[in-house]
Protein backbone atom coordinates (compact mmCIF):
# COMPACT_ATOMS: atom_id res chain seq x y z
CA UNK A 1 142.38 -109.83 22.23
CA UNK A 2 138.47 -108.95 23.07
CA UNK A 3 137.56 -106.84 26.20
CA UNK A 4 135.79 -108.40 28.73
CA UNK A 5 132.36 -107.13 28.74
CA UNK A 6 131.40 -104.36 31.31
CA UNK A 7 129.76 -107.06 33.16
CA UNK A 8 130.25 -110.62 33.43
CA UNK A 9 128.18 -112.70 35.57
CA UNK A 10 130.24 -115.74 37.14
CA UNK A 11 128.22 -118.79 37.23
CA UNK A 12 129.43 -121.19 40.64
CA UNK A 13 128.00 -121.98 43.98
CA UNK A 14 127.20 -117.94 44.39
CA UNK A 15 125.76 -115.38 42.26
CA UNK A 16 129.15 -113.17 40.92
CA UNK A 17 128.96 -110.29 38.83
CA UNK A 18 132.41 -109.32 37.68
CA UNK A 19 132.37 -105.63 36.88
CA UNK A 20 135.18 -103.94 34.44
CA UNK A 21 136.22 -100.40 34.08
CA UNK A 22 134.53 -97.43 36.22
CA UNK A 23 131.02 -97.79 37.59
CA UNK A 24 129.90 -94.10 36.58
CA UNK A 25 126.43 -92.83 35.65
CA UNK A 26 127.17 -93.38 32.14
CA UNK A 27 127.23 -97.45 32.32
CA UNK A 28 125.30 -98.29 35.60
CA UNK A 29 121.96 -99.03 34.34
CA UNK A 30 122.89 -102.54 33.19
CA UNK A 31 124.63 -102.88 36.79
CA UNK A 32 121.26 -101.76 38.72
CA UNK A 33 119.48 -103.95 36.19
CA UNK A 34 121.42 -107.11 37.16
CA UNK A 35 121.08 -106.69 40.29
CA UNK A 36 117.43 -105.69 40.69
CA UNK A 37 116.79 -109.25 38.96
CA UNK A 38 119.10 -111.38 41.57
CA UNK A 39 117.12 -113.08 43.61
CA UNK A 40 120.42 -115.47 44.84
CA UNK A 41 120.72 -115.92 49.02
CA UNK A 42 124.23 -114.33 48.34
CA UNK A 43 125.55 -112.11 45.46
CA UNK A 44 128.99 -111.46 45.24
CA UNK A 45 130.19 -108.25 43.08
CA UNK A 46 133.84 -108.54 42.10
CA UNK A 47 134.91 -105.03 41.99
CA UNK A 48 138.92 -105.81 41.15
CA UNK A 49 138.63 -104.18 38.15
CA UNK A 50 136.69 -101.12 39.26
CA UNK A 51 139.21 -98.18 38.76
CA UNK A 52 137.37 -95.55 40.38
CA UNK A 53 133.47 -95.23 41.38
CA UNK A 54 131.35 -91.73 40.85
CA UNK A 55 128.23 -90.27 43.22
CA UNK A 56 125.65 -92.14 40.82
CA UNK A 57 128.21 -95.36 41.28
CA UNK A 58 128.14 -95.09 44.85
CA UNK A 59 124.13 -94.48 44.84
CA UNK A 60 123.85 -97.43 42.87
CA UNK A 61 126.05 -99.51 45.26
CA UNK A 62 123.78 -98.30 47.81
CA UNK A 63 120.45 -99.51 46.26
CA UNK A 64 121.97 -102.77 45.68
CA UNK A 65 122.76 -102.98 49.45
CA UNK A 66 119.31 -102.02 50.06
CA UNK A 67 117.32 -104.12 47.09
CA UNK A 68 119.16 -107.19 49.14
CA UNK A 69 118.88 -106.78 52.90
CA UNK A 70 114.91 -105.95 52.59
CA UNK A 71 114.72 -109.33 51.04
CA UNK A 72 117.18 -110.55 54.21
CA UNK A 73 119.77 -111.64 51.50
CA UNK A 74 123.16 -110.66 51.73
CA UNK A 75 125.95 -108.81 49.29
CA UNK A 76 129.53 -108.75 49.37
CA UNK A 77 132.12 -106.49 48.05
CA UNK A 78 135.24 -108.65 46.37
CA UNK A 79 138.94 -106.76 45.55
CA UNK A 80 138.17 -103.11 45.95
CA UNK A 81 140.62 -100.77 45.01
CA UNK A 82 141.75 -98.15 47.59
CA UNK A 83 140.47 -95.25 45.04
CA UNK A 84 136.92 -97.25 45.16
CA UNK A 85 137.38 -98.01 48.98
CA UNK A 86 138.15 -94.25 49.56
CA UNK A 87 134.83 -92.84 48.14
CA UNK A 88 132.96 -95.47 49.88
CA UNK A 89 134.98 -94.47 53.05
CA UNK A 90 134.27 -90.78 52.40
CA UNK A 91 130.30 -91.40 51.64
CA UNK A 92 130.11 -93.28 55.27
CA UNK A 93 128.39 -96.40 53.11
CA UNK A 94 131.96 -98.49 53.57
CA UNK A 95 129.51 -100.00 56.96
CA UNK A 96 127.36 -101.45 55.27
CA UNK A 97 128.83 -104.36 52.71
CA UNK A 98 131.41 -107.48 53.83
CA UNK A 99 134.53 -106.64 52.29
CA UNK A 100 136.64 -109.73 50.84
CA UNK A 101 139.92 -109.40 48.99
CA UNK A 102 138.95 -112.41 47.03
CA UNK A 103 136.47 -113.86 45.71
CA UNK A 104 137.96 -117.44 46.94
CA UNK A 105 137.54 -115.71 50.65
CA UNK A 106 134.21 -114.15 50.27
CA UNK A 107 133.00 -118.24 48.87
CA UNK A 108 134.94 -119.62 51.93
CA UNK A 109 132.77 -117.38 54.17
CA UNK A 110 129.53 -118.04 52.63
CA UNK A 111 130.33 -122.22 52.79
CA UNK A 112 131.08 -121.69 56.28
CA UNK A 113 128.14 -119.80 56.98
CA UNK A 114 129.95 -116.61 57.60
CA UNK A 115 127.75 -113.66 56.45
């Protein structure tokens, strides 16, 4: 069976990128690549399959949050793992995304306008 690749964007109503395995200096470029060149209302990053997160992870999760709101768009965190939620937690940055445990909830909230 193929892997999944590190990044899958998720075509629907939203913008979705699907993210698998750790988001570490070693594989974020693509990640801050992606989403320097979403210009969607709303992206959604589906981090259920985000094991663990380093300092250059984090950093990058950080930019993205900031590349959005300047624009007055919005981001939202889908499925985070405690270990991921933890560092987040830890860095003080946990503030500053909507946290969904689904990405069926974090859709239901943007339809009903509530981001």
């Amino acid at each position: 069976m193929p892997h999944p690749p590190p990044i899958e964007d998720i075509h629907g109503d939203n913008s979705v990128l699907r993210l698998h395995g750790p988001l570490i200096i070693s594989n974020l470029f693509d990640f801050q690549s992606r989403v320097r060149s979403n210009t969607s209302r709303l992206l959604i990053l589906d981090l259920s399959d985000v094991p663990y997160i380093d300092s250059a992870g984090i950093g990058a999760l950080a930019g993205a949050y900031v590349n959005h709101s300047k624009d007055n768009r919005k981001l939202a965190l889908v499925g985070v793992t405690d270990r991921v939620l933890d560092a987040l937690r830890i860095t003080r940055i946990d503030v500053f995304f909507r946290l969904f445990d689904s990405l069926a909830a974090a859709e239901e909230a943007a339809a009903s306008n509530g981001f």
